[in-house]
PDB file of N, CA and C in Angstrom:
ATOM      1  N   UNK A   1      71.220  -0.989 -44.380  1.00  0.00           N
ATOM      2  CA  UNK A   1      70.250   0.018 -44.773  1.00  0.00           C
ATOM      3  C   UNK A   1      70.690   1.379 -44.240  1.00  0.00           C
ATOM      4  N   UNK A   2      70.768   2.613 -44.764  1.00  0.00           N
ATOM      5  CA  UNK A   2      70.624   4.089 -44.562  1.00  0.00           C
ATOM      6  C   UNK A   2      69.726   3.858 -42.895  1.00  0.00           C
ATOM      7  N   UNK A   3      70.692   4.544 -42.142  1.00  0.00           N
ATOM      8  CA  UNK A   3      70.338   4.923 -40.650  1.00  0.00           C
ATOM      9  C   UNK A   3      69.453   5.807 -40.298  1.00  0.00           C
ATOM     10  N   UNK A   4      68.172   5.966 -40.056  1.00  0.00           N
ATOM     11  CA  UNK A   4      67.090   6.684 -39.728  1.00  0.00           C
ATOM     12  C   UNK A   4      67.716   7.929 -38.829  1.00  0.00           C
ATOM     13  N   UNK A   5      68.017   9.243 -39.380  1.00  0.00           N
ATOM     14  CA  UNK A   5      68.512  10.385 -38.666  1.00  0.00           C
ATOM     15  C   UNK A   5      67.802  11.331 -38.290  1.00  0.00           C
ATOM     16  N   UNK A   6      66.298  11.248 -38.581  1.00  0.00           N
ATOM     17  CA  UNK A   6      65.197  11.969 -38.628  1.00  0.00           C
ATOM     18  C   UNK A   6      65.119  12.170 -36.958  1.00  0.00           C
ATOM     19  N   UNK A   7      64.914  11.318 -36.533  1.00  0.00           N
ATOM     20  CA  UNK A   7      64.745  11.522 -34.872  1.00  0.00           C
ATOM     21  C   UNK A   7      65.748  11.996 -33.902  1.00  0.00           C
ATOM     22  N   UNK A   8      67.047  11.943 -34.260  1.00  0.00           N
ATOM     23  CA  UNK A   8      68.250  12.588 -33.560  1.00  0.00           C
ATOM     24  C   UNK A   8      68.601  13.479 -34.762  1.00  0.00           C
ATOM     25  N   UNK A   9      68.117  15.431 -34.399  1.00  0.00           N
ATOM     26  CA  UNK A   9      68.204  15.713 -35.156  1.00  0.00           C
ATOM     27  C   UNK A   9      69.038  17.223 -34.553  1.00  0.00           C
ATOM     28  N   UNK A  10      69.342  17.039 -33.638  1.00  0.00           N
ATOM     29  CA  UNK A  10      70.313  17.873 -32.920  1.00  0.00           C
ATOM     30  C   UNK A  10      72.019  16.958 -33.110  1.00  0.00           C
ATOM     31  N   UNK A  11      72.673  18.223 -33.177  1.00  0.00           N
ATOM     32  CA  UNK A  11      74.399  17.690 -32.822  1.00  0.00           C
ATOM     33  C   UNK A  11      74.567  16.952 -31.282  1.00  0.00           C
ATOM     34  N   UNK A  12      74.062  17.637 -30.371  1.00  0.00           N
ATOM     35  CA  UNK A  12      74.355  16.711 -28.912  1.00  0.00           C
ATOM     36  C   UNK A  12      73.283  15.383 -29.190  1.00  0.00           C
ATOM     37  N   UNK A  13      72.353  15.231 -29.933  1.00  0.00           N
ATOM     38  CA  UNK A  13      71.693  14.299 -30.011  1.00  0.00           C
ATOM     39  C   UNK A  13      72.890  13.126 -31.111  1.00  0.00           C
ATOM     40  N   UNK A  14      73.473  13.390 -31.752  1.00  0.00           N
ATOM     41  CA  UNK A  14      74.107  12.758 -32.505  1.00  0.00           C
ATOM     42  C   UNK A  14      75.641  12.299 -31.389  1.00  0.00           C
ATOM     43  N   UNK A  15      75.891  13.097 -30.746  1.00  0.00           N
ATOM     44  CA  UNK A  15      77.082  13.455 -30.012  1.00  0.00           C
ATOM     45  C   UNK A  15      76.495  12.433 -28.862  1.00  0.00           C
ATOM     46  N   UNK A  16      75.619  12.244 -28.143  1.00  0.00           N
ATOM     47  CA  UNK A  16      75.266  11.319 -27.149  1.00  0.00           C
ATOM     48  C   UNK A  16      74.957   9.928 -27.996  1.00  0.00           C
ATOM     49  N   UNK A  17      74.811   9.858 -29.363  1.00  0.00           N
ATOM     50  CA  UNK A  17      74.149   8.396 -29.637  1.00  0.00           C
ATOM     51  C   UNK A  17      75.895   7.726 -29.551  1.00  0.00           C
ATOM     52  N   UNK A  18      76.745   8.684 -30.483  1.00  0.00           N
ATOM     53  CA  UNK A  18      78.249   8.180 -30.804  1.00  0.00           C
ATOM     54  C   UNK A  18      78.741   7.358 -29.586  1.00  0.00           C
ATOM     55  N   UNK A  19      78.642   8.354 -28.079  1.00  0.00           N
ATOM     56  CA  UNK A  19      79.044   7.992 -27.296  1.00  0.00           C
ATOM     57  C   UNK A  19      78.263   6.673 -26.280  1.00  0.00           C
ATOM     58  N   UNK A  20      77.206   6.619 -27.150  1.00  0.00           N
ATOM     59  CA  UNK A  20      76.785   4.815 -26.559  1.00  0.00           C
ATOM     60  C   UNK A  20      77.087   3.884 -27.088  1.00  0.00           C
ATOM     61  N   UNK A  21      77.296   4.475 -28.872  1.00  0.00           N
ATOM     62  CA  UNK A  21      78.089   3.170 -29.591  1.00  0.00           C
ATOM     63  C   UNK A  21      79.813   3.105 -28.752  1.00  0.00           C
ATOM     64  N   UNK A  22      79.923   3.789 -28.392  1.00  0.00           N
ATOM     65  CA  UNK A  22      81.648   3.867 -28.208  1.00  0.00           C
ATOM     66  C   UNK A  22      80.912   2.713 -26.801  1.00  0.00           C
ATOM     67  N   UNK A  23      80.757   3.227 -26.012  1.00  0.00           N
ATOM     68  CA  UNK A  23      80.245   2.382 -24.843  1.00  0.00           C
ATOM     69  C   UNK A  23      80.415   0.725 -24.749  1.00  0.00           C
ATOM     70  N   UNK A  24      79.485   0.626 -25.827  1.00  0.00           N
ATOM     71  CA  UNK A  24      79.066  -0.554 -26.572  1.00  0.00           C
ATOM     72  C   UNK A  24      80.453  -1.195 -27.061  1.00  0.00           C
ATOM     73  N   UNK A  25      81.131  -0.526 -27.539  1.00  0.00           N
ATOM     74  CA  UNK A  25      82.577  -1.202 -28.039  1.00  0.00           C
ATOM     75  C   UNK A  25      83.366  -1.132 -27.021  1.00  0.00           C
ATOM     76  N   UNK A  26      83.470  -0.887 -26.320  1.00  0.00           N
ATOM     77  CA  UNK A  26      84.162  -1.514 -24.942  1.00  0.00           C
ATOM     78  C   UNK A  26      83.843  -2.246 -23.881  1.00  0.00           C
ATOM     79  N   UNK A  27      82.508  -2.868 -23.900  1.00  0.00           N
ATOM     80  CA  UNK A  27      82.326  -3.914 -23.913  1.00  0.00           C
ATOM     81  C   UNK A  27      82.646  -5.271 -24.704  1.00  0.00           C
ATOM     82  N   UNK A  28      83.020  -4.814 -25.416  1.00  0.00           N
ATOM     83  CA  UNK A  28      83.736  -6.389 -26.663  1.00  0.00           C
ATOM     84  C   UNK A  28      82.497  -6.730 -27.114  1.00  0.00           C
ATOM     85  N   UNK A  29      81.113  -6.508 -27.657  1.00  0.00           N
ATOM     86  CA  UNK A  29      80.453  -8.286 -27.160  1.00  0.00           C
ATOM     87  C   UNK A  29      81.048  -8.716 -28.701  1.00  0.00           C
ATOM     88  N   UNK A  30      80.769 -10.018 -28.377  1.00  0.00           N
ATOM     89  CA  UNK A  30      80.679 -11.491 -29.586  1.00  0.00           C
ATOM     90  C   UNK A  30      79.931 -11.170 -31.104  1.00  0.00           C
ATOM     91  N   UNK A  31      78.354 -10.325 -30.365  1.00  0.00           N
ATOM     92  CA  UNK A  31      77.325 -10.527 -31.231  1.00  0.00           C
ATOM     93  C   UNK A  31      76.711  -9.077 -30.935  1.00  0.00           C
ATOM     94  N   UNK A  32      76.354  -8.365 -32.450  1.00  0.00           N
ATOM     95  CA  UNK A  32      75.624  -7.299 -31.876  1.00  0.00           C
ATOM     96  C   UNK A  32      74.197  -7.452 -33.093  1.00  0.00           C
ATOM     97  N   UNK A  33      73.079  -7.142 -32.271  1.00  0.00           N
ATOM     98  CA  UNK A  33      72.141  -7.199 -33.183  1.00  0.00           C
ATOM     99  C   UNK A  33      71.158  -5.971 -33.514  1.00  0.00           C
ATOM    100  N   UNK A  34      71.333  -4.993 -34.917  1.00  0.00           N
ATOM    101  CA  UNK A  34      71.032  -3.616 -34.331  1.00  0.00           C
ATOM    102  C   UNK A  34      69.504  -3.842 -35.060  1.00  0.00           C
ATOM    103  N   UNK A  35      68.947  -3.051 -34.751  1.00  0.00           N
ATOM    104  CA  UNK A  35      67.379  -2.658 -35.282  1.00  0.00           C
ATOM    105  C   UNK A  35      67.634  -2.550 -36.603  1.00  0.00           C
ATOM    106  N   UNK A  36      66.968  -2.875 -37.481  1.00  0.00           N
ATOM    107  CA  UNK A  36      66.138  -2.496 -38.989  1.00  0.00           C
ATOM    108  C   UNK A  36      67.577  -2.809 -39.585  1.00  0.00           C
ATOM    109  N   UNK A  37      68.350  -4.053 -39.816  1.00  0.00           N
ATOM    110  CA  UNK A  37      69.563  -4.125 -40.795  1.00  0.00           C
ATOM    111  C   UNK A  37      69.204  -5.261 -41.146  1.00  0.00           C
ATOM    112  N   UNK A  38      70.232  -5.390 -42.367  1.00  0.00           N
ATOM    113  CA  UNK A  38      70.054  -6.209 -43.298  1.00  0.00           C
ATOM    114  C   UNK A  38      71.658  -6.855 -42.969  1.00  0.00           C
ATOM    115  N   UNK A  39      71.985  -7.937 -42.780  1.00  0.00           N
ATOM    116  CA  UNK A  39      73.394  -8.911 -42.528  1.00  0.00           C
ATOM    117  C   UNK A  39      73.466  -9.495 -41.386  1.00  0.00           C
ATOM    118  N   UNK A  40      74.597  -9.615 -41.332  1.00  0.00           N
ATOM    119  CA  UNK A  40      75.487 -10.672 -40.035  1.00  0.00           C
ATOM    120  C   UNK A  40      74.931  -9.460 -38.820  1.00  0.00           C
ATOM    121  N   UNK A  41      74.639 -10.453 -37.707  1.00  0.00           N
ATOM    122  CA  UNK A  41      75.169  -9.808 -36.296  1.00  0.00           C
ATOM    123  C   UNK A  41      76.003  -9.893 -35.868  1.00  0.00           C
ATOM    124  N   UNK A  42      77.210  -8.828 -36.334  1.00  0.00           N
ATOM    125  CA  UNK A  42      78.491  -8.520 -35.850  1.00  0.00           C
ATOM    126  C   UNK A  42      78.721  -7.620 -35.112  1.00  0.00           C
ATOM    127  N   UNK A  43      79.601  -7.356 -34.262  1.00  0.00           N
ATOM    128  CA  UNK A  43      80.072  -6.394 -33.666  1.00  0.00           C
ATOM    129  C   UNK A  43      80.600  -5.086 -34.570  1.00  0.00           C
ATOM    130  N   UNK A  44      81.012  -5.423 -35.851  1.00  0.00           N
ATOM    131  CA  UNK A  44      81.120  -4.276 -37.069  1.00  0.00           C
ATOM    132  C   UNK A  44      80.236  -3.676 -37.268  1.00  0.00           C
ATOM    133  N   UNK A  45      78.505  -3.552 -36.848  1.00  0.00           N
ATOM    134  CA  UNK A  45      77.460  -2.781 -37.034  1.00  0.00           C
ATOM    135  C   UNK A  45      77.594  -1.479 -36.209  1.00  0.00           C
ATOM    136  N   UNK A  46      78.743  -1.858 -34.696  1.00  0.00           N
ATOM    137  CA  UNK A  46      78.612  -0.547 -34.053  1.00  0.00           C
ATOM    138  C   UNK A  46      79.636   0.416 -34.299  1.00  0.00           C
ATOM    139  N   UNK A  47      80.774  -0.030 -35.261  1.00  0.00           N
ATOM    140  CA  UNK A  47      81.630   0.952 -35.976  1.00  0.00           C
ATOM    141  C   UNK A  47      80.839   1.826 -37.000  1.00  0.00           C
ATOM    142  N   UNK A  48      80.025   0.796 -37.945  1.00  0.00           N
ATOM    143  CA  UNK A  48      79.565   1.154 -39.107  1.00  0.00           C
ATOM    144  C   UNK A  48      78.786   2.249 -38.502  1.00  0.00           C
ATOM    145  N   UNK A  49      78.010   2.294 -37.847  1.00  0.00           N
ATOM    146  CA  UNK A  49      76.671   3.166 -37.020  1.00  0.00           C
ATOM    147  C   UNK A  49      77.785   4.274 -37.207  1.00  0.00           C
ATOM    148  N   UNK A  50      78.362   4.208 -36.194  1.00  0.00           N
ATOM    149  CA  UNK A  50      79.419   5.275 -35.661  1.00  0.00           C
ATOM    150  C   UNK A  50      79.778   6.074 -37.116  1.00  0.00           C
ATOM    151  N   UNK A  51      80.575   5.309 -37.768  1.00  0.00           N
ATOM    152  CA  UNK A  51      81.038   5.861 -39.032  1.00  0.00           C
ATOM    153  C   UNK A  51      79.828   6.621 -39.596  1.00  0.00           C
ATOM    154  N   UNK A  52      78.676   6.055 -40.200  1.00  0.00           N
ATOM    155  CA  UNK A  52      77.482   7.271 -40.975  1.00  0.00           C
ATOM    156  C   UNK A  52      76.879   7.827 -40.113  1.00  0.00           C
ATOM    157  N   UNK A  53      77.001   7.924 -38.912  1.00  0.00           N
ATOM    158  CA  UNK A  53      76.787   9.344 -38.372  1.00  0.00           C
ATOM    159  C   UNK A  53      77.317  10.128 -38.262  1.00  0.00           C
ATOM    160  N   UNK A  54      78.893  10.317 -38.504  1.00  0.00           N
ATOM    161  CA  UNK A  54      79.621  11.584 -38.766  1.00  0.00           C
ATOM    162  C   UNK A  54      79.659  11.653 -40.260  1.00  0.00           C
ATOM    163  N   UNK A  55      79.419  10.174 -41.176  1.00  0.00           N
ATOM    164  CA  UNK A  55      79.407  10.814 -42.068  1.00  0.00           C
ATOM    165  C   UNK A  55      78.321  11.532 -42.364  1.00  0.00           C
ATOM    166  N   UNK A  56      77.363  11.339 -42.079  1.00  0.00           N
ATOM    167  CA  UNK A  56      75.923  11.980 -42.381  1.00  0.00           C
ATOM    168  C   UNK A  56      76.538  13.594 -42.297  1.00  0.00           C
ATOM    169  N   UNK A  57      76.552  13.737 -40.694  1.00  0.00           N
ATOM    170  CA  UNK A  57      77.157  15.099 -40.456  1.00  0.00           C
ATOM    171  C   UNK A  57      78.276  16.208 -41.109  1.00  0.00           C
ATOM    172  N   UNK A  58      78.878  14.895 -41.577  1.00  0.00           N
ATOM    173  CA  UNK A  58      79.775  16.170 -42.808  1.00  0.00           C
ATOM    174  C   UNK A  58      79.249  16.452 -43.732  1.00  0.00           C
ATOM    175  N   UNK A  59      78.646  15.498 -44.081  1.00  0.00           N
ATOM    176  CA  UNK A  59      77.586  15.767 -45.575  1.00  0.00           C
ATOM    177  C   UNK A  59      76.683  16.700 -45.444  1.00  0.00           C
ATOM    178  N   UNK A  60      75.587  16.701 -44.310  1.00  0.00           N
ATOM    179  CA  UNK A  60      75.011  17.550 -44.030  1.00  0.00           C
ATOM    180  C   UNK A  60      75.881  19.388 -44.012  1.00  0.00           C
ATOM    181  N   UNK A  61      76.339  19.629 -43.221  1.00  0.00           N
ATOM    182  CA  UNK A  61      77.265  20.489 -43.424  1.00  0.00           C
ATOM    183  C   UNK A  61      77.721  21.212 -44.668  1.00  0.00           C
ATOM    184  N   UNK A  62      78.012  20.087 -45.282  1.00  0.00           N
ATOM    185  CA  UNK A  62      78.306  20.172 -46.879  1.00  0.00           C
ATOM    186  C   UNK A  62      77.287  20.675 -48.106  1.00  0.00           C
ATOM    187  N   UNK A  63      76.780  19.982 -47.428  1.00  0.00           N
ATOM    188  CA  UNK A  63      74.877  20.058 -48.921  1.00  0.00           C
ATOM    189  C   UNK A  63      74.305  21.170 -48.707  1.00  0.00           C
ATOM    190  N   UNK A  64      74.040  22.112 -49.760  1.00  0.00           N
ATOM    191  CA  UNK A  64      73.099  23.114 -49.856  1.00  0.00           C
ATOM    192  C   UNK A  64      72.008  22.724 -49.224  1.00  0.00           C
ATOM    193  N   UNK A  65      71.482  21.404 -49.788  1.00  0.00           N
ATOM    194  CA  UNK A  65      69.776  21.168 -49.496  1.00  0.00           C
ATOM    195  C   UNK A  65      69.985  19.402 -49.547  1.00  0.00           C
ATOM    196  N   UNK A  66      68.553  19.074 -49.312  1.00  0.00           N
ATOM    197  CA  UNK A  66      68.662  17.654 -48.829  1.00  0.00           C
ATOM    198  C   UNK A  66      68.395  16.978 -50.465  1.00  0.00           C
ATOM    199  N   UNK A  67      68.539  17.461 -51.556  1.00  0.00           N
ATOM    200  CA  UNK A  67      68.744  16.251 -52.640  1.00  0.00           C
ATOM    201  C   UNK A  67      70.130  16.518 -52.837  1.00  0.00           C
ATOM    202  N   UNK A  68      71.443  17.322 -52.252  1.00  0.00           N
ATOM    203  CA  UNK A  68      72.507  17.012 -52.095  1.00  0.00           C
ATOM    204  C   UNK A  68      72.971  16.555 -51.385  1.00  0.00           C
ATOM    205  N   UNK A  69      72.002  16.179 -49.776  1.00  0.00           N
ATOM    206  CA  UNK A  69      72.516  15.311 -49.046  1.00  0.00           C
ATOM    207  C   UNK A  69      72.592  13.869 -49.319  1.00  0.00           C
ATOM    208  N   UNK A  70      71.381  13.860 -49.485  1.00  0.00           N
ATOM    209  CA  UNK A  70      70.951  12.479 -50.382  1.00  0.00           C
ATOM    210  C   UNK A  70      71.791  12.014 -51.742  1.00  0.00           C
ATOM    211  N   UNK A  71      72.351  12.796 -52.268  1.00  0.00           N
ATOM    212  CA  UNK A  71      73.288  12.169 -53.600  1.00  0.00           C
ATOM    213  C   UNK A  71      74.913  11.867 -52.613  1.00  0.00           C
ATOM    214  N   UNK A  72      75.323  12.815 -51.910  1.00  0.00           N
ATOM    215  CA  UNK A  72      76.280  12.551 -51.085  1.00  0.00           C
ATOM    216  C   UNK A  72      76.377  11.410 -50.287  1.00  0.00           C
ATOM    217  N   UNK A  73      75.674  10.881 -49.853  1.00  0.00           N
ATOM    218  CA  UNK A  73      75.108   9.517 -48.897  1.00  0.00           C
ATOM    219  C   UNK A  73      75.585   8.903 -49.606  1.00  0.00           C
ATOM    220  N   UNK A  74      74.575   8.935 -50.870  1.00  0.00           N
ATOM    221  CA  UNK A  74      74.203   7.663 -51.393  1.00  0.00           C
ATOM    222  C   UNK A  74      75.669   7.232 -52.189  1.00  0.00           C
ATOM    223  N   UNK A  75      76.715   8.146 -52.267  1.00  0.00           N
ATOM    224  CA  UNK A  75      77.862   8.496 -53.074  1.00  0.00           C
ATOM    225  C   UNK A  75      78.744   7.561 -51.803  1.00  0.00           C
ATOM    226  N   UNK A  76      79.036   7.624 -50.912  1.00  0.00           N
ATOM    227  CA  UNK A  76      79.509   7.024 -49.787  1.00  0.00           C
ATOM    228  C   UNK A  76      79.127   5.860 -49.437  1.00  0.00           C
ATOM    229  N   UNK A  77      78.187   5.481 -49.701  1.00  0.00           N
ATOM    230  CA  UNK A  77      77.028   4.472 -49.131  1.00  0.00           C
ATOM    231  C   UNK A  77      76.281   4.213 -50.634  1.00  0.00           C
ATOM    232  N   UNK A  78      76.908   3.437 -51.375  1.00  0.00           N
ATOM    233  CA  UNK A  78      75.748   3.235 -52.805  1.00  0.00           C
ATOM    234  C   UNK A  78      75.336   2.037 -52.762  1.00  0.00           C
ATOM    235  N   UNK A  79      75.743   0.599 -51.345  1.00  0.00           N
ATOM    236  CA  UNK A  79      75.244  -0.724 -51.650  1.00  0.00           C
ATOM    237  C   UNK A  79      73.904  -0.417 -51.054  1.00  0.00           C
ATOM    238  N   UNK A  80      73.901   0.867 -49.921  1.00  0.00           N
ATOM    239  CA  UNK A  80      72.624   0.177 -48.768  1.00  0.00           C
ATOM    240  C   UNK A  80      71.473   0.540 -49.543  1.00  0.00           C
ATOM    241  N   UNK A  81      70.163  -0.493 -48.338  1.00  0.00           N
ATOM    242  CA  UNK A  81      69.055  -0.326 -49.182  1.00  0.00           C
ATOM    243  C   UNK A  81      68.309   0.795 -47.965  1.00  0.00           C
ATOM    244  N   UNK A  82      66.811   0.790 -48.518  1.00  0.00           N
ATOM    245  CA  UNK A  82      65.759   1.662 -47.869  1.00  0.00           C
ATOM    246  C   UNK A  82      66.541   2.924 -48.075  1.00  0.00           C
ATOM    247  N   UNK A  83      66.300   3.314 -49.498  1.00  0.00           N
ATOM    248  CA  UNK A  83      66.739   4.832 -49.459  1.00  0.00           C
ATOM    249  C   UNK A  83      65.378   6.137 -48.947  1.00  0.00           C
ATOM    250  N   UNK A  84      64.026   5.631 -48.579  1.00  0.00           N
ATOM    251  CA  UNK A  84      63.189   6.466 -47.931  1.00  0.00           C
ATOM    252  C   UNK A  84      63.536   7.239 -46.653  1.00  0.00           C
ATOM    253  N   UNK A  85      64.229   6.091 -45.780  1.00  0.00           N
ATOM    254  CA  UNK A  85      64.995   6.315 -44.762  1.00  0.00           C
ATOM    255  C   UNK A  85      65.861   8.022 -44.955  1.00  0.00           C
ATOM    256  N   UNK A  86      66.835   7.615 -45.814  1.00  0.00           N
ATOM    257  CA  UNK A  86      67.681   8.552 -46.401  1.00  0.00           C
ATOM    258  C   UNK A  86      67.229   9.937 -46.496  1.00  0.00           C
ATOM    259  N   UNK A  87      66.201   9.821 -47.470  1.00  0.00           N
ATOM    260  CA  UNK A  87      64.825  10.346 -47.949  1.00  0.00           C
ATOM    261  C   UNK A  87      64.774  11.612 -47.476  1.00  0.00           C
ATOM    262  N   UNK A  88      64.203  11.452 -46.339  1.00  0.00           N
ATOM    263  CA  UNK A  88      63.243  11.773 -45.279  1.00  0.00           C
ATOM    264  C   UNK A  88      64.617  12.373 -44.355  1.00  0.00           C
ATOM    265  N   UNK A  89      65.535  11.608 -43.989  1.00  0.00           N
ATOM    266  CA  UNK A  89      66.608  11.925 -43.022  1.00  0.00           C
ATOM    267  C   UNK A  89      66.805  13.217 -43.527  1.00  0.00           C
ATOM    268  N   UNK A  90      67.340  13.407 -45.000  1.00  0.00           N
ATOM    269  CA  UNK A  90      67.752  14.068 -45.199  1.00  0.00           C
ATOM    270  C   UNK A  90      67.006  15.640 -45.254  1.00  0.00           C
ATOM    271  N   UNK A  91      65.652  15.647 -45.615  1.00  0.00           N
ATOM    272  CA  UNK A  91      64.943  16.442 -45.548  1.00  0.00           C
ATOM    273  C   UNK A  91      64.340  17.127 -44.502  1.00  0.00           C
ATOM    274  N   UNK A  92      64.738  16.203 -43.464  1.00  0.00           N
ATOM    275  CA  UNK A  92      64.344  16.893 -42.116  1.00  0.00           C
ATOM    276  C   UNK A  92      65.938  17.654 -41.330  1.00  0.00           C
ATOM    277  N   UNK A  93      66.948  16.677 -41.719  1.00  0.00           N
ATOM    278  CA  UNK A  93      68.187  17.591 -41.249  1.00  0.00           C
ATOM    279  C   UNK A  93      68.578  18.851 -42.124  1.00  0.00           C
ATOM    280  N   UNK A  94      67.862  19.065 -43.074  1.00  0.00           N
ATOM    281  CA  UNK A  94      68.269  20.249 -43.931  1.00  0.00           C
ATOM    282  C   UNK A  94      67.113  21.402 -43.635  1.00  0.00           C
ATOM    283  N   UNK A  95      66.160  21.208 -42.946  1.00  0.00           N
ATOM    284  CA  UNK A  95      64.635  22.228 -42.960  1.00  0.00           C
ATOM    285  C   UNK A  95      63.591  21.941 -43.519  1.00  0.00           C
ATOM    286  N   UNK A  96      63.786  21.209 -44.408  1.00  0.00           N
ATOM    287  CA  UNK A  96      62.598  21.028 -45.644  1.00  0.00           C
ATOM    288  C   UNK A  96      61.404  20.620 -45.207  1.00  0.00           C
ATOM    289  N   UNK A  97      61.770  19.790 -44.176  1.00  0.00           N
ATOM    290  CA  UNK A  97      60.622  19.130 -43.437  1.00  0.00           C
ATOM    291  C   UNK A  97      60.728  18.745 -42.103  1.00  0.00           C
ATOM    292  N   UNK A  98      59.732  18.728 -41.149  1.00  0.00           N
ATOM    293  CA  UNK A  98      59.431  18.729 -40.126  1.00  0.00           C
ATOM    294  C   UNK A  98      59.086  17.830 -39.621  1.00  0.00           C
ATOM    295  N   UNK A  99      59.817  17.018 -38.330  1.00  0.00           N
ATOM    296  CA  UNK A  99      59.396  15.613 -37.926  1.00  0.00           C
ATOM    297  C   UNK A  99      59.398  15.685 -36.314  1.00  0.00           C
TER     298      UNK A  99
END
């Protein structure tokens, strides 16, 4: 599912989450089990994390406004579900809205 970005909505806020997933991967574990996903509990959830949060961030960067963030995502990311998530992420990292 699209990663809820609404609440880390600062760069050092994004910049401190990266660096707990990194954390997390040097620990090795076996099994990782993240909040609100849909699949396997793998240890590949804390790359994936890692990965759409910079991608978010380039996109963001990129997009005039948040229904270009949101087509950009979803352009990168077209299997996941809960696009409200997205939604909303996107509308609050662009101004539109306030959380």
């Amino acid at each position: 599912i699209h990663l809820w970005m609404a609440d880390t909505q600062s760069a050092q806020s994004h910049k401190d989450w990266l660096a707990t997933l990194q954390r997390i991967e040097q620990l090795k574990p076996r099994t990782v089990i993240p909040g609100h996903y849909l699949g396997t509990p793998s240890p590949q959830a804390v790359a994936f994390t890692a990965d759409y949060i910079k991608a978010f961030d380039v996109e963001t960067a990129k997009a005039k406004d948040a229904a270009a963030l949101i087509a950009a995502m979803k352009k990168r990311y077209p299997t996941l579900a809960d696009e409200s998530s997205l939604e909303l992420s996107a509308k609050v990292a662009k101004g539109e809205m306030k959380w």
